[in-house]
C-alpha atoms as a PDB file:
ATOM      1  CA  UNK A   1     -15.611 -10.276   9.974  1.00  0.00           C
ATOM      2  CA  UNK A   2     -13.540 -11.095   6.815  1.00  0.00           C
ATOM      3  CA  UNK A   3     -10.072 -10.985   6.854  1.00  0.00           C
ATOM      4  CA  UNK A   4      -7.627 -10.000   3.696  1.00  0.00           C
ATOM      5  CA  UNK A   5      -4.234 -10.847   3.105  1.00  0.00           C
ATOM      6  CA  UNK A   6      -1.077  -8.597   2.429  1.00  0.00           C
ATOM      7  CA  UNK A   7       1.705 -10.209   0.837  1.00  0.00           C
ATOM      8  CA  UNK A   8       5.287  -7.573   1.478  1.00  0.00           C
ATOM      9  CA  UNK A   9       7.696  -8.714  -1.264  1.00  0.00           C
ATOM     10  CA  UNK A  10      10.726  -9.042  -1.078  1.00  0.00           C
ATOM     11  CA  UNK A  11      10.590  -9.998   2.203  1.00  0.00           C
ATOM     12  CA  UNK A  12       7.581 -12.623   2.197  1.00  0.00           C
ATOM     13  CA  UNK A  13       5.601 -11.339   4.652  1.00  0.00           C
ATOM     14  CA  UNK A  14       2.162 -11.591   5.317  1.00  0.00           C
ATOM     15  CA  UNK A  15      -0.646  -9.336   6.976  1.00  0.00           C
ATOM     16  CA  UNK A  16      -4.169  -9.673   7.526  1.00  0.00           C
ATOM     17  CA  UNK A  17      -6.177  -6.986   8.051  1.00  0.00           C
ATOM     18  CA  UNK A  18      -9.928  -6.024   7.732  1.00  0.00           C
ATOM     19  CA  UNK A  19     -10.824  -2.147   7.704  1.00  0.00           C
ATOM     20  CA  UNK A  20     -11.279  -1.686   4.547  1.00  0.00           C
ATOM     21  CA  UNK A  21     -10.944   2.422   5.763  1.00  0.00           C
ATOM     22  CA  UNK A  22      -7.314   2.601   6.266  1.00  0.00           C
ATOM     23  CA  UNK A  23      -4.866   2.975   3.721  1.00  0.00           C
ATOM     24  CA  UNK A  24      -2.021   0.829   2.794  1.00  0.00           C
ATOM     25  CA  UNK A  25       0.427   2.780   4.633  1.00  0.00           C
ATOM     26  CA  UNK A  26      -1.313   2.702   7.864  1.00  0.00           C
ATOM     27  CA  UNK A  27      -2.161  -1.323   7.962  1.00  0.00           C
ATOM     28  CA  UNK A  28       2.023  -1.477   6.952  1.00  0.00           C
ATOM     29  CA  UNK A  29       2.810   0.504  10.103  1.00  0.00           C
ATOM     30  CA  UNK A  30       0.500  -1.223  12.184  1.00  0.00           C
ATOM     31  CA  UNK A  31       3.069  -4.129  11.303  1.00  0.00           C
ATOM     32  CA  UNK A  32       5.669  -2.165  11.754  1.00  0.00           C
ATOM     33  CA  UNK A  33       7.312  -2.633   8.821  1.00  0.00           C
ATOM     34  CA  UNK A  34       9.182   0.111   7.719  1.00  0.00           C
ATOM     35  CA  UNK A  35       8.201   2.172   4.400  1.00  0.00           C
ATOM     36  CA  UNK A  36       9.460   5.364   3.630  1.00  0.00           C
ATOM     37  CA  UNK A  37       7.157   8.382   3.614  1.00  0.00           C
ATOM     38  CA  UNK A  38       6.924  12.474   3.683  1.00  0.00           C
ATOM     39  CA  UNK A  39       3.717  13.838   2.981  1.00  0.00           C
ATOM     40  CA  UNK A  40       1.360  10.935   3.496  1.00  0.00           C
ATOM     41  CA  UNK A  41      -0.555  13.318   0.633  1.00  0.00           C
ATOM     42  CA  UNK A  42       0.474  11.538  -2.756  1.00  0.00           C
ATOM     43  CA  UNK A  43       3.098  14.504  -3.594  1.00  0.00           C
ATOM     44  CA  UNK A  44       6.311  13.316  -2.756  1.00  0.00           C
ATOM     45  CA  UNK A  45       6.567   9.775  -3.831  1.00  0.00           C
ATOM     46  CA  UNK A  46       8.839   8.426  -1.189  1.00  0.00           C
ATOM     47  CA  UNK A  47       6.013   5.280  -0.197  1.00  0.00           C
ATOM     48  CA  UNK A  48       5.481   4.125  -4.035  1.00  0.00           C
ATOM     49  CA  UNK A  49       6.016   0.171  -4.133  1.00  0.00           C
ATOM     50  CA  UNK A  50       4.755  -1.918  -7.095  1.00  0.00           C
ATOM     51  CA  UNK A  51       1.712  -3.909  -7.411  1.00  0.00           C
ATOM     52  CA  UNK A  52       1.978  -7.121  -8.179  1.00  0.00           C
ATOM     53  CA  UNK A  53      -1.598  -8.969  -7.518  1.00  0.00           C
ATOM     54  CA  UNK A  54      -4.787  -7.557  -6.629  1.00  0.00           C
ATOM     55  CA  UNK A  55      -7.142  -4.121  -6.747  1.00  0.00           C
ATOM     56  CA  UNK A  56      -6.600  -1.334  -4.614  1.00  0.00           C
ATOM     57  CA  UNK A  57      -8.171   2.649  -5.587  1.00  0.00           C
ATOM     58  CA  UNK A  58      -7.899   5.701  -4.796  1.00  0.00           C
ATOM     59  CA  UNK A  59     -10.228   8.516  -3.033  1.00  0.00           C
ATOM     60  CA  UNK A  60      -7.876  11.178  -4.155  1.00  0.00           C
ATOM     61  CA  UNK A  61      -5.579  10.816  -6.988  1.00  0.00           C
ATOM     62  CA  UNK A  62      -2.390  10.989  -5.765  1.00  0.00           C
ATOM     63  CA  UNK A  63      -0.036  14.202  -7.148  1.00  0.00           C
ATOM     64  CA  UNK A  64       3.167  12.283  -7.827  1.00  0.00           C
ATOM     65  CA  UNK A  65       3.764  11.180 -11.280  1.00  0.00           C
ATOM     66  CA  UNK A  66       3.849   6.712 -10.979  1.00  0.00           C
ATOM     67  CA  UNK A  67       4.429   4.111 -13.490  1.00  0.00           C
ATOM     68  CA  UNK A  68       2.380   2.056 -14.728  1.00  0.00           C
ATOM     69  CA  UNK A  69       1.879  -1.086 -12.158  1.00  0.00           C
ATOM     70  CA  UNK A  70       3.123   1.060  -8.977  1.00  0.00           C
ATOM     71  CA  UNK A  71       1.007   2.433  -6.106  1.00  0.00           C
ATOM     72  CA  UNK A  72       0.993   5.326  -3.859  1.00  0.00           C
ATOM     73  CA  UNK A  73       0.061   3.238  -0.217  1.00  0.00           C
ATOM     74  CA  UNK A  74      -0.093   6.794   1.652  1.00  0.00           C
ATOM     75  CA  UNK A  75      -3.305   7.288  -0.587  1.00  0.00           C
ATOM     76  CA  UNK A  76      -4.403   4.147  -2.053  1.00  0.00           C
ATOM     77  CA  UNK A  77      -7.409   1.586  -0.068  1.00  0.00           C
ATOM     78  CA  UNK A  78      -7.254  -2.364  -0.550  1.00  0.00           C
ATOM     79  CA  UNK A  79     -10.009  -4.165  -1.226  1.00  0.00           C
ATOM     80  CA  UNK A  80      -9.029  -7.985  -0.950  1.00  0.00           C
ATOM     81  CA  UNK A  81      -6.064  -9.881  -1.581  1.00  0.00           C
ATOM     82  CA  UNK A  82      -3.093  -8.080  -2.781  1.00  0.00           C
ATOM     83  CA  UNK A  83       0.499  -8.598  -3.383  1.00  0.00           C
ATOM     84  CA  UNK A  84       3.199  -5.805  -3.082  1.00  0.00           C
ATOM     85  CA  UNK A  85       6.868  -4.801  -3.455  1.00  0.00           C
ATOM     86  CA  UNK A  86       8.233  -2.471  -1.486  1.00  0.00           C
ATOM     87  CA  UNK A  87      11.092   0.081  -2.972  1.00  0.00           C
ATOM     88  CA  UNK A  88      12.378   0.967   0.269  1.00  0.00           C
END
């Protein structure tokens, strides 16, 4: 099984995770770190954070209107190594 790497900026932390199913806000929680979040949909916005390193996509486009660089992490799927700031 192949691990990837999470890197939470500011705070410098670091998870590993490997199902490549879940989305970004669900391998955060499973840290519990907190991120604000509404709709886990992609409408509200609340969970955007910027990327900074790395790929993640997208099965559904999220709703909210982000700028270019940021993420929606109730939506969005990693796939490798990535490297994030949190908003919240």
């Amino acid at each position: 099984m192949t691990y990837f790497m999470i890197i939470i900026r500011p705070s410098g932390k670091t998870l590993q995770y490997y199902n490549l199913y879940d989305t970004l806000l669900t391998i955060i929680e499973s840290y519990q770190i907190y991120i604000e979040y509404q709709c886990r949909a992609g409408y509200c916005g609340c969970c955007r954070a910027r990327l900074l390193k790395g790929v993640v996509s997208y099965n559904i486009l999220p709703l909210t209107c982000i700028k270019p660089g940021e993420i929606v992490p109730c939506l969005c799927h990693v796939h490798g190594n990535i490297e994030i700031e949190l908003y919240s």
